[in-house]
PDB file of N, CA and C in Angstrom:
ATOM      1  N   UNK A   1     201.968 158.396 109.785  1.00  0.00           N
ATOM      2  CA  UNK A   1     200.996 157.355 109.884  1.00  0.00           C
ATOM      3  C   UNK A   1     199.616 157.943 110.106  1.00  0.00           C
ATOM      4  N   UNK A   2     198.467 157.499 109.318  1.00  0.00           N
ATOM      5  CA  UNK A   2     197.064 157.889 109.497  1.00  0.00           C
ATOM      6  C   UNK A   2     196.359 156.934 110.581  1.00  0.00           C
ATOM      7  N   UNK A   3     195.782 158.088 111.291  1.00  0.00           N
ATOM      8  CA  UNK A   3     195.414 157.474 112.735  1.00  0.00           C
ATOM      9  C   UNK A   3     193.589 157.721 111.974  1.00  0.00           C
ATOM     10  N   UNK A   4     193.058 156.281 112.341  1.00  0.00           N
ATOM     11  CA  UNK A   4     191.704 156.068 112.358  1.00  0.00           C
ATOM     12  C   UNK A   4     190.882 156.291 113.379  1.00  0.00           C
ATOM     13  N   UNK A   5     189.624 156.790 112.859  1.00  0.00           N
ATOM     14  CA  UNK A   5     188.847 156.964 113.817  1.00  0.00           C
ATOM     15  C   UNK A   5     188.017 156.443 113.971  1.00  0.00           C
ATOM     16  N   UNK A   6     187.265 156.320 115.433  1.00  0.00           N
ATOM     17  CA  UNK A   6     186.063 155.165 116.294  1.00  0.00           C
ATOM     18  C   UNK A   6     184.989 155.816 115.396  1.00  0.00           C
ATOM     19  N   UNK A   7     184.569 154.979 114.562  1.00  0.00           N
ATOM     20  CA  UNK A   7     183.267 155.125 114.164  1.00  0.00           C
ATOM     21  C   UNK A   7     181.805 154.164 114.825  1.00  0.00           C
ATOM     22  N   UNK A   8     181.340 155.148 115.525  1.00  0.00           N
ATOM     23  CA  UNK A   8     179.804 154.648 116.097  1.00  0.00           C
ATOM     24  C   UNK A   8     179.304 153.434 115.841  1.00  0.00           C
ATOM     25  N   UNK A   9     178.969 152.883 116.354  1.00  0.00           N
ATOM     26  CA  UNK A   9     178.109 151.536 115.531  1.00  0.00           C
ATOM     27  C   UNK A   9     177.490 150.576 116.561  1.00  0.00           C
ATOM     28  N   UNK A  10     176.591 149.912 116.260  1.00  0.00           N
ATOM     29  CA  UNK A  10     175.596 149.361 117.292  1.00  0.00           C
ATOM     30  C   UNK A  10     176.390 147.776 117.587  1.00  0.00           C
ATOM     31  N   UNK A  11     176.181 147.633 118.917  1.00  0.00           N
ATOM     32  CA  UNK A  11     176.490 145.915 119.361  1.00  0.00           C
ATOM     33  C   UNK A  11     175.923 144.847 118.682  1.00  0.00           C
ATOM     34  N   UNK A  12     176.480 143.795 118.706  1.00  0.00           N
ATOM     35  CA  UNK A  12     175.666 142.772 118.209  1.00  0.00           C
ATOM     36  C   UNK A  12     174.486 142.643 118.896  1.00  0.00           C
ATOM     37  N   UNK A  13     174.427 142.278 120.401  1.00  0.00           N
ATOM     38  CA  UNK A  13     172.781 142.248 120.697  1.00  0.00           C
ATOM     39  C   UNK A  13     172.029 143.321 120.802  1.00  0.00           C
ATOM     40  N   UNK A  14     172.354 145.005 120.169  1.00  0.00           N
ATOM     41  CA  UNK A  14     171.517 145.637 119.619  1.00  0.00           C
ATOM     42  C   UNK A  14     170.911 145.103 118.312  1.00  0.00           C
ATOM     43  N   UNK A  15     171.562 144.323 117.231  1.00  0.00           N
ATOM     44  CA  UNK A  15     171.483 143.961 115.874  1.00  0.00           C
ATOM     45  C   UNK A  15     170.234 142.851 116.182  1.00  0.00           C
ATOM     46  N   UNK A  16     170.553 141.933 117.319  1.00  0.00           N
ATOM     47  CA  UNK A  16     169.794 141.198 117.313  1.00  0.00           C
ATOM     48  C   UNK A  16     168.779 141.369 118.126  1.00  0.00           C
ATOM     49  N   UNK A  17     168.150 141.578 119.039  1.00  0.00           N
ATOM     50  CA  UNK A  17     167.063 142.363 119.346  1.00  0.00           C
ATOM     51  C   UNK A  17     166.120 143.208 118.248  1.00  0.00           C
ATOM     52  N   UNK A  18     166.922 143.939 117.256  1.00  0.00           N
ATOM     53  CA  UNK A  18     166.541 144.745 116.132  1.00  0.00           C
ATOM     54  C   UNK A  18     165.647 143.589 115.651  1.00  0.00           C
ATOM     55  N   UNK A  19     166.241 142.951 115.012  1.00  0.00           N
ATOM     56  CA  UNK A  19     165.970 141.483 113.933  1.00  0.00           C
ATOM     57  C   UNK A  19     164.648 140.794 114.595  1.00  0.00           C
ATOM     58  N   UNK A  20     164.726 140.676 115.919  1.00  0.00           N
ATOM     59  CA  UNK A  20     163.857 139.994 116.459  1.00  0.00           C
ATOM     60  C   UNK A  20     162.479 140.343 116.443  1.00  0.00           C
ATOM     61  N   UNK A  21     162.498 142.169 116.931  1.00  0.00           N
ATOM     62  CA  UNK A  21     161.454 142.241 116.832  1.00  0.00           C
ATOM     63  C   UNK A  21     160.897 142.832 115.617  1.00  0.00           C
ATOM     64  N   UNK A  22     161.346 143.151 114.359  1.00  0.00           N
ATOM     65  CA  UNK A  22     161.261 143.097 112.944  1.00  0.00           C
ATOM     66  C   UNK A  22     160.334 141.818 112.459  1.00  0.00           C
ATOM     67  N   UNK A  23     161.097 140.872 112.887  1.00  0.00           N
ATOM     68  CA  UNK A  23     160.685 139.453 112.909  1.00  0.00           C
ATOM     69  C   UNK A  23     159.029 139.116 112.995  1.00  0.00           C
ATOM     70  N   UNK A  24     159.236 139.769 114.993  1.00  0.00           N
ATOM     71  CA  UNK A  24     157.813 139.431 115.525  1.00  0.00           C
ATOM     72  C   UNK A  24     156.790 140.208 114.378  1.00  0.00           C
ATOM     73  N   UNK A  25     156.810 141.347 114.194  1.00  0.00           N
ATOM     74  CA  UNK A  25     155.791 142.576 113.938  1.00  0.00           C
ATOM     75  C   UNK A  25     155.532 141.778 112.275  1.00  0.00           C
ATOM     76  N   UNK A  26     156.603 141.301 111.669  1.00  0.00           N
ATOM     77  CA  UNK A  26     156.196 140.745 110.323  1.00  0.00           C
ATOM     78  C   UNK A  26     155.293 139.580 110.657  1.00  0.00           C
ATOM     79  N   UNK A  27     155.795 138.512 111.502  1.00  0.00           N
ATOM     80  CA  UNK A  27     154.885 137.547 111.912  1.00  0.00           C
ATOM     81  C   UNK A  27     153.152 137.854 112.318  1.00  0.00           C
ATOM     82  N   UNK A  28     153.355 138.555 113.343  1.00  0.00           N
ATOM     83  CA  UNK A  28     151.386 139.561 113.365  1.00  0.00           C
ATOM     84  C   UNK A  28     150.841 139.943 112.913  1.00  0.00           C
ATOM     85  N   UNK A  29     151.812 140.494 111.534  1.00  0.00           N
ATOM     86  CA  UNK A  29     151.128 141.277 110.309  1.00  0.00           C
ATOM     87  C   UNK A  29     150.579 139.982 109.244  1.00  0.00           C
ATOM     88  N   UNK A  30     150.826 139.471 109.583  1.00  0.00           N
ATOM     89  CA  UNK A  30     151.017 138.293 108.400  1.00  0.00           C
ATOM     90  C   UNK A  30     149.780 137.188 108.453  1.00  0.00           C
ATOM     91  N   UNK A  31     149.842 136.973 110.217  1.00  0.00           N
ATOM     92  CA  UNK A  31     149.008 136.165 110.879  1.00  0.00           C
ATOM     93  C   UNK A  31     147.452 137.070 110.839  1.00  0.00           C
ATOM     94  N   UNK A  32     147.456 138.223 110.581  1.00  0.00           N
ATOM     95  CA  UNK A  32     146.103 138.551 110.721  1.00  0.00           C
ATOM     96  C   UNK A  32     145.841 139.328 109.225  1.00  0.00           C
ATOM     97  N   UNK A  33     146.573 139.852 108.099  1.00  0.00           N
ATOM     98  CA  UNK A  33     146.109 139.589 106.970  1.00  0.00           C
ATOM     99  C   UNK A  33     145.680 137.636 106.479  1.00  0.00           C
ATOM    100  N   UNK A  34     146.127 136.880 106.643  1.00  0.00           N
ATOM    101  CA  UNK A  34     145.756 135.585 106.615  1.00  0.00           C
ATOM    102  C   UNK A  34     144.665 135.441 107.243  1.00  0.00           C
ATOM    103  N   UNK A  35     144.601 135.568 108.232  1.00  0.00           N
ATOM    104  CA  UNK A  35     142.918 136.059 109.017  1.00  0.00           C
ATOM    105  C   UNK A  35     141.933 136.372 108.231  1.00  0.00           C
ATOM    106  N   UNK A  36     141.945 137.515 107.756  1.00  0.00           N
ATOM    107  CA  UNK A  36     140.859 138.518 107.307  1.00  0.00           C
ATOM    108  C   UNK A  36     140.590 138.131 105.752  1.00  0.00           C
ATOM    109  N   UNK A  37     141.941 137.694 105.072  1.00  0.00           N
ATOM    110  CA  UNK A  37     141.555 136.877 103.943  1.00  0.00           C
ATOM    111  C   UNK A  37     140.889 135.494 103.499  1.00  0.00           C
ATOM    112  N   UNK A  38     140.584 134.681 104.824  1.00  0.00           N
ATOM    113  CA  UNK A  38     140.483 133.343 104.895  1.00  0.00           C
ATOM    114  C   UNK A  38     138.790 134.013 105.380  1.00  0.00           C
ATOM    115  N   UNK A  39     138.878 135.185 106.373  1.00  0.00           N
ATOM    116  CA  UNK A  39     137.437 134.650 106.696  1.00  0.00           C
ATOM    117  C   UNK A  39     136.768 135.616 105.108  1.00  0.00           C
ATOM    118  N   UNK A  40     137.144 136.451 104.651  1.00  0.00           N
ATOM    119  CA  UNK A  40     136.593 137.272 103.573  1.00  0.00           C
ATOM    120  C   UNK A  40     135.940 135.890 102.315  1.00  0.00           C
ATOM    121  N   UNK A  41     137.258 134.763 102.270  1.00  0.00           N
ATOM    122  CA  UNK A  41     136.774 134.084 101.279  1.00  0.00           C
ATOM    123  C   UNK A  41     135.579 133.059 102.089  1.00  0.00           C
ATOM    124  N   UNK A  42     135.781 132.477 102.690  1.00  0.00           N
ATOM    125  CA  UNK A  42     134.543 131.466 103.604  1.00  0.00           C
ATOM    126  C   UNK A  42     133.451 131.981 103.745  1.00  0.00           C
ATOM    127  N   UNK A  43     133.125 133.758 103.992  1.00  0.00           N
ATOM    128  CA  UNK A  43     132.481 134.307 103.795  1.00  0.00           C
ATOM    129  C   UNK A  43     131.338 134.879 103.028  1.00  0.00           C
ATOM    130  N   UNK A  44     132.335 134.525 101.666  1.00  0.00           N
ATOM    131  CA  UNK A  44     131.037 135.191 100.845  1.00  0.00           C
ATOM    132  C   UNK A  44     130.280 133.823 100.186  1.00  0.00           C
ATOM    133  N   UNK A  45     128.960 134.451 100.629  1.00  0.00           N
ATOM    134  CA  UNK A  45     127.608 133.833 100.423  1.00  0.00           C
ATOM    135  C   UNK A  45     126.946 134.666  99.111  1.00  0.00           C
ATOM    136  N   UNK A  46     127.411 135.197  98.174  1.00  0.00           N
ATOM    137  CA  UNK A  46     126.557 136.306  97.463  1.00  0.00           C
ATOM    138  C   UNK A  46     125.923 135.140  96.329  1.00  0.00           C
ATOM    139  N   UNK A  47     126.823 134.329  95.779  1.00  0.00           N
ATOM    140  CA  UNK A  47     126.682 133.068  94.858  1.00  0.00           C
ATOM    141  C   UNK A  47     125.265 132.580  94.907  1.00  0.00           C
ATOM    142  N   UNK A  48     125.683 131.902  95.923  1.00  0.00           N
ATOM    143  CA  UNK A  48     124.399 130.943  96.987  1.00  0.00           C
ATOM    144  C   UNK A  48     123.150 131.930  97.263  1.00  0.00           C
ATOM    145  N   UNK A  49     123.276 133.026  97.778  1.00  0.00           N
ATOM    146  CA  UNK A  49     121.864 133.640  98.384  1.00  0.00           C
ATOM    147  C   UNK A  49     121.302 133.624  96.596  1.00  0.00           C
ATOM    148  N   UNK A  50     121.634 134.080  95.996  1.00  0.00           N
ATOM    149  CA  UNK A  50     121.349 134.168  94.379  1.00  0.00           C
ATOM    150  C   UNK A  50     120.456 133.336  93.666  1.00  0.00           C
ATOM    151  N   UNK A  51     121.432 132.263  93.730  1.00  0.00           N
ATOM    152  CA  UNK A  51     120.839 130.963  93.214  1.00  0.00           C
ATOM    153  C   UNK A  51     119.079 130.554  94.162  1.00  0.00           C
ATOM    154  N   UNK A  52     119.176 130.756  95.477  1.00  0.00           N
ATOM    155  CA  UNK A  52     118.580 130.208  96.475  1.00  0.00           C
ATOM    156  C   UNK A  52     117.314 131.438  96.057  1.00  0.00           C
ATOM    157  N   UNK A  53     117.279 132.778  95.784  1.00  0.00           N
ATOM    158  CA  UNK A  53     116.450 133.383  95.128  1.00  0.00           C
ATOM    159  C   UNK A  53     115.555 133.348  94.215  1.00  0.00           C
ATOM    160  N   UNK A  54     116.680 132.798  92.931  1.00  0.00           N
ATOM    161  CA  UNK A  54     116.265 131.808  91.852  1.00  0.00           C
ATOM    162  C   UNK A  54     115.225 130.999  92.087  1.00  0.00           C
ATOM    163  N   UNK A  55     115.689 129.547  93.061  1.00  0.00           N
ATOM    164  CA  UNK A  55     114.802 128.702  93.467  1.00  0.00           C
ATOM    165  C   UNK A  55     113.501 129.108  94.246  1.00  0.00           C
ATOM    166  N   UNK A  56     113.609 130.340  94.796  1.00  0.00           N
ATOM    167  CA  UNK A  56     112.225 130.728  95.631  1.00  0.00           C
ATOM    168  C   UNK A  56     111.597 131.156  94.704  1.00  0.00           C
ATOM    169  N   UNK A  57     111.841 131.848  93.522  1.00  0.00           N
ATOM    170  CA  UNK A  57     111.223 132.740  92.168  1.00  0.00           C
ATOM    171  C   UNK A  57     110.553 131.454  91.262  1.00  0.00           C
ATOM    172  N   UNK A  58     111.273 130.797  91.460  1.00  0.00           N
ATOM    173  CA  UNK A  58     110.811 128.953  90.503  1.00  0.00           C
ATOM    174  C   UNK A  58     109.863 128.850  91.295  1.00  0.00           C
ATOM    175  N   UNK A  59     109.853 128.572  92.666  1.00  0.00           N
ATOM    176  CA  UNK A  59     108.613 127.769  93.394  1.00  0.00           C
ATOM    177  C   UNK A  59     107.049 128.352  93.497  1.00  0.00           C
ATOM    178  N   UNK A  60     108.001 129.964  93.817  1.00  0.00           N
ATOM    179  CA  UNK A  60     106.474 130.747  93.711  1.00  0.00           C
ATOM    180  C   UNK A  60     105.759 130.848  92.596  1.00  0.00           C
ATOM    181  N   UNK A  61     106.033 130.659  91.547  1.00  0.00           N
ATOM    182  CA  UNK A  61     105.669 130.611  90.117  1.00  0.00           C
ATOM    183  C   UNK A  61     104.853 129.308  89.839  1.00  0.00           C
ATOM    184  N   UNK A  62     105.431 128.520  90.320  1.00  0.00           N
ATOM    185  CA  UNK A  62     104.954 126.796  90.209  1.00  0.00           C
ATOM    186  C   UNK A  62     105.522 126.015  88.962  1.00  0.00           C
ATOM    187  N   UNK A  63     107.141 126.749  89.074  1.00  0.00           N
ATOM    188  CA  UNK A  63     108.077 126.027  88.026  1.00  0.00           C
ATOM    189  C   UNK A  63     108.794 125.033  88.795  1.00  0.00           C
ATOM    190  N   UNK A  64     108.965 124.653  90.356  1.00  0.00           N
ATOM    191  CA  UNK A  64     109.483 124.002  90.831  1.00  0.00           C
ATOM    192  C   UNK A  64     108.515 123.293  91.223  1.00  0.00           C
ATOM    193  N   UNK A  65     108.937 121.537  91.097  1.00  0.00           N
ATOM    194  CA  UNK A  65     108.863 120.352  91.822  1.00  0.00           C
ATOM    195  C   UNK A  65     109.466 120.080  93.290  1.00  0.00           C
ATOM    196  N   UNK A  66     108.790 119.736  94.284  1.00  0.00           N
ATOM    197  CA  UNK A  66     109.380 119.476  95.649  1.00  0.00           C
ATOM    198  C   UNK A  66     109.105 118.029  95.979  1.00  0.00           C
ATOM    199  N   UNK A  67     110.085 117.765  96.397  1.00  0.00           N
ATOM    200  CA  UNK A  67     111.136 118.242  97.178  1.00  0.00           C
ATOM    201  C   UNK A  67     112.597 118.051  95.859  1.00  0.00           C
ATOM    202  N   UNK A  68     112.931 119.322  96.240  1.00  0.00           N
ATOM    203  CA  UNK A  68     114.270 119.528  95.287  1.00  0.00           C
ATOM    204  C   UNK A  68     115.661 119.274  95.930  1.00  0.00           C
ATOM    205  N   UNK A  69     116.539 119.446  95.049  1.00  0.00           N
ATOM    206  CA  UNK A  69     118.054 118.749  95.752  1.00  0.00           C
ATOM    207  C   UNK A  69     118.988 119.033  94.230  1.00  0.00           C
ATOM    208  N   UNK A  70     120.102 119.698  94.599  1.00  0.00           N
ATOM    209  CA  UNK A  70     120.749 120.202  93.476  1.00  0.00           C
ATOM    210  C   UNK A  70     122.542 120.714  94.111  1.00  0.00           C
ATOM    211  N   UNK A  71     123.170 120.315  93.700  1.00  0.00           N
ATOM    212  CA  UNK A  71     124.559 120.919  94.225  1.00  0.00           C
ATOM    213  C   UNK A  71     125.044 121.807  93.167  1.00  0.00           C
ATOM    214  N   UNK A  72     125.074 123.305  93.897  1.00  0.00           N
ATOM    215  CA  UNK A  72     125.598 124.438  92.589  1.00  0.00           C
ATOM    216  C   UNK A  72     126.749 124.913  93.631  1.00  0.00           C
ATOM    217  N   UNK A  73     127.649 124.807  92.837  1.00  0.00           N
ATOM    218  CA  UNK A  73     129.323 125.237  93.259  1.00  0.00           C
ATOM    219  C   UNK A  73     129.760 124.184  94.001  1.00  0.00           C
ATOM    220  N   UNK A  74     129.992 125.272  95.112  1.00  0.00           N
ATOM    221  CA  UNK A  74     130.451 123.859  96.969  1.00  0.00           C
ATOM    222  C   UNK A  74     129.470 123.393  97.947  1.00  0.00           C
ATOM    223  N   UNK A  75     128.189 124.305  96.996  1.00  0.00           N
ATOM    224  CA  UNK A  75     126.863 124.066  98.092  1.00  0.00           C
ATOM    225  C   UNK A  75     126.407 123.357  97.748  1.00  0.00           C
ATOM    226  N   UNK A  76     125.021 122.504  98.741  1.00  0.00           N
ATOM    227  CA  UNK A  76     124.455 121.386  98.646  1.00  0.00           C
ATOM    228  C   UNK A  76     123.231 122.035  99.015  1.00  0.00           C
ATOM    229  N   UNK A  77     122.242 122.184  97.985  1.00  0.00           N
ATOM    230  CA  UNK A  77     120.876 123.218  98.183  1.00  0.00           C
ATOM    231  C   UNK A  77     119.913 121.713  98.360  1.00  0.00           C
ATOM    232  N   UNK A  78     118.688 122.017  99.708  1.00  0.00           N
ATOM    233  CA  UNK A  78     117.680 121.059  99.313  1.00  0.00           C
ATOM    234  C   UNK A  78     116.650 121.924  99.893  1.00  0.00           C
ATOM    235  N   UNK A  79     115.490 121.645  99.135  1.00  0.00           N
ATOM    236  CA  UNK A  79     114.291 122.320  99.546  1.00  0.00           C
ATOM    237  C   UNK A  79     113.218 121.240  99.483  1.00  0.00           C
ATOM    238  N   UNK A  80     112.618 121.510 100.640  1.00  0.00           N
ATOM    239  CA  UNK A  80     111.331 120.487 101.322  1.00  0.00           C
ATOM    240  C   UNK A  80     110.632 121.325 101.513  1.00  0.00           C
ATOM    241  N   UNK A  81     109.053 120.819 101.233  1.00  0.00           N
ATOM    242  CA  UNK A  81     107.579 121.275 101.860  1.00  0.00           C
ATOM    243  C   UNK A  81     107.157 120.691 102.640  1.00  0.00           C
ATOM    244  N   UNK A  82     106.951 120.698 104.086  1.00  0.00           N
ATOM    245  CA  UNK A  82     105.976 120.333 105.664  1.00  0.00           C
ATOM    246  C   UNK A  82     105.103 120.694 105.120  1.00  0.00           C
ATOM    247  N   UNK A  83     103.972 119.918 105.472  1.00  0.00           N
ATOM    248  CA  UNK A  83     102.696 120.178 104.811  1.00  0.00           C
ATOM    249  C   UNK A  83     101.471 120.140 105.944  1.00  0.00           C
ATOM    250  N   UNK A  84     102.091 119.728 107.244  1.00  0.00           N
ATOM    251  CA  UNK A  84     101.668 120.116 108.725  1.00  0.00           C
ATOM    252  C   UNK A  84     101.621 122.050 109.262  1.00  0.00           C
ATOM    253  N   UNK A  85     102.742 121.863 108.882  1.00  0.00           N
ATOM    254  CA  UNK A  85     103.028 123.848 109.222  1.00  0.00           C
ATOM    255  C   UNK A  85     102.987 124.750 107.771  1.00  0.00           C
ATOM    256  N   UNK A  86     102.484 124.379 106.491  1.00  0.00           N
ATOM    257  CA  UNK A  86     102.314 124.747 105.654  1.00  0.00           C
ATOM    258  C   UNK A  86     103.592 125.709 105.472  1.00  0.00           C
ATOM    259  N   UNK A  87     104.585 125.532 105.588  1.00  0.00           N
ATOM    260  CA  UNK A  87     105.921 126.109 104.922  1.00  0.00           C
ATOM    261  C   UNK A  87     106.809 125.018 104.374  1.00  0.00           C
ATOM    262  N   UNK A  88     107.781 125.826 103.202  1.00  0.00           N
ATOM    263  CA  UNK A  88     108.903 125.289 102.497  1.00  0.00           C
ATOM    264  C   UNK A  88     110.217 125.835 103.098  1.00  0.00           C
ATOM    265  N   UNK A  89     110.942 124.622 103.303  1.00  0.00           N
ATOM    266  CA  UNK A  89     112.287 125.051 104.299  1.00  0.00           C
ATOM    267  C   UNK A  89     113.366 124.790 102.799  1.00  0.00           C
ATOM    268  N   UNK A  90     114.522 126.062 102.951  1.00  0.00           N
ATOM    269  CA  UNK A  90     115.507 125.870 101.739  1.00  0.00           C
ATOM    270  C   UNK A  90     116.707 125.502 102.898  1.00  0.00           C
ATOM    271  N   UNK A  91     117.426 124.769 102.447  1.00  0.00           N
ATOM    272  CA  UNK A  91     118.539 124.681 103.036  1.00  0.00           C
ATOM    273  C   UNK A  91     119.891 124.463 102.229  1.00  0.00           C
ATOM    274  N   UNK A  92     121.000 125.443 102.530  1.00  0.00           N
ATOM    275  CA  UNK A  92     122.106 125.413 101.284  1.00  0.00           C
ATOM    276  C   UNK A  92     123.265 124.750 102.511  1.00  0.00           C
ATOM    277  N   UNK A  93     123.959 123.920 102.104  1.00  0.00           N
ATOM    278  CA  UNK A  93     125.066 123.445 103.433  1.00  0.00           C
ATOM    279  C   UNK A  93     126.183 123.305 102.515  1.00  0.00           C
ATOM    280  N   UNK A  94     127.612 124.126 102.686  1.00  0.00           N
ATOM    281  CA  UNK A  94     128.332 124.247 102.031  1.00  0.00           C
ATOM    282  C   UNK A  94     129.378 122.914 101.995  1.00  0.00           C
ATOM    283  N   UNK A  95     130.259 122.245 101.128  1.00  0.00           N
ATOM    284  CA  UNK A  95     130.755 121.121 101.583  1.00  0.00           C
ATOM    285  C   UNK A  95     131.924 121.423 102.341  1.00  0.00           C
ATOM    286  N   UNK A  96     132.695 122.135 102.055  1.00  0.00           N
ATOM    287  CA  UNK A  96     133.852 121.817 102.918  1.00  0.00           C
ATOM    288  C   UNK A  96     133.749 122.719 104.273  1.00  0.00           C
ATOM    289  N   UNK A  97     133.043 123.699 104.243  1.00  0.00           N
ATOM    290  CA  UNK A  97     132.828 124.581 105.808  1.00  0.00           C
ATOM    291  C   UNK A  97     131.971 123.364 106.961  1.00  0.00           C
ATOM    292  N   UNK A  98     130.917 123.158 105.667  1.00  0.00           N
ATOM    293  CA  UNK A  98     129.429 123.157 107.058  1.00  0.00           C
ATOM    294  C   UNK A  98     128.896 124.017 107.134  1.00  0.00           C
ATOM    295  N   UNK A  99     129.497 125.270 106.348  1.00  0.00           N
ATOM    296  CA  UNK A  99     128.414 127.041 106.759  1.00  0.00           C
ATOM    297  C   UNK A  99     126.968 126.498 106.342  1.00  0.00           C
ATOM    298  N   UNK A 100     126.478 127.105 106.882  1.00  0.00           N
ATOM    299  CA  UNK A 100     124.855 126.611 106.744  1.00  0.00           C
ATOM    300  C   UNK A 100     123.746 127.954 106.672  1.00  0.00           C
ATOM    301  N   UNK A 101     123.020 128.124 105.408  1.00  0.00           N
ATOM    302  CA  UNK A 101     122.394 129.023 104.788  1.00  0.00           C
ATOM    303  C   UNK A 101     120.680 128.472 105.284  1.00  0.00           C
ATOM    304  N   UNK A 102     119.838 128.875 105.959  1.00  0.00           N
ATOM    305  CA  UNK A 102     118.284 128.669 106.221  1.00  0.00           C
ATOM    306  C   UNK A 102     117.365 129.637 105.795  1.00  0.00           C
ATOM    307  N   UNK A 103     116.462 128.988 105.071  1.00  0.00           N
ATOM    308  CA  UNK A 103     115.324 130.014 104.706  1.00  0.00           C
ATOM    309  C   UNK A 103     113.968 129.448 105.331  1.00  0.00           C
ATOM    310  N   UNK A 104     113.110 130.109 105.452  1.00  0.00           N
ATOM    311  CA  UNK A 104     111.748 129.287 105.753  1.00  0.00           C
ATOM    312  C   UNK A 104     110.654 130.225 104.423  1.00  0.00           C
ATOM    313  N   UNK A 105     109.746 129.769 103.732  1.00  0.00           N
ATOM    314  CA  UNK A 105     108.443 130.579 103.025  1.00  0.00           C
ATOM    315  C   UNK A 105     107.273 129.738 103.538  1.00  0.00           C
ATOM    316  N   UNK A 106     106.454 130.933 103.366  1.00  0.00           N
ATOM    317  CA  UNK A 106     104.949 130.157 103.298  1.00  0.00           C
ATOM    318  C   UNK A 106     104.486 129.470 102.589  1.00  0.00           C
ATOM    319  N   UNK A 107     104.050 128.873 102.167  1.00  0.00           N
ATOM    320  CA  UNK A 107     103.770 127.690 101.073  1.00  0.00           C
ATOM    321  C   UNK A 107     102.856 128.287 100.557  1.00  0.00           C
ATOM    322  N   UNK A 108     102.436 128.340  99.237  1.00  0.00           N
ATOM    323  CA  UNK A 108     101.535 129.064  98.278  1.00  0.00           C
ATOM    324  C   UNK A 108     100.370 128.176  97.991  1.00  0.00           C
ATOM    325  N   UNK A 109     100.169 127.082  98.296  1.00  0.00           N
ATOM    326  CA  UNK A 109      99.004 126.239  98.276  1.00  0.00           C
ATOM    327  C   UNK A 109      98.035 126.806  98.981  1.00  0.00           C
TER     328      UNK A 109
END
């Protein structure tokens, strides 16, 4: 008769402990790539500062009419002239954040 032998092997609540914290470390990893990707996209403003360039390059020129108002992408661009403090305020307010983009110029008059 062939006599078998004790082969090594881990307990069940070694297995599960294992699992668990496998588990956790995937969960943290996960929770903060989701992080860094959510704020990377909410983040970028490169679009908007662009456009909002554009519009300062129009005004200084005297291709723009004020007070302006224009929605390009998710932003909501408006630009006003105070004519008390002799500056033009740009303001870009994104729709679904609220992020909020401010410029102030001197008024060229």
């Amino acid at each position: 008769m062939v006599v078998l032998k004790k082969i090594k092997g881990s307990t069940l609540m070694e297995t599960l402990v294992a699992s668990v914290l496998i588990v956790v470390v995937f969960m943290l990893s996960s929770m903060v790539l989701n992080n860094i990707f959510s704020n990377v996209i909410n983040g970028k403003t490169r679009d908007i500062e662009v456009f909002i360039t554009e519009q300062e390059y129009l005004y200084q020129n005297g291709l723009l009419k004020l007070p302006f108002q224009d929605d390009f992408k998710e932003w909501h661009v408006s630009i006003i002239k105070e004519d008390k403090q002799n500056q033009v305020f740009i303001e870009a307010i994104h729709t679904q954040t609220q992020k909020g983009i401010n410029r102030i110029l001197n008024s060229n008059d």
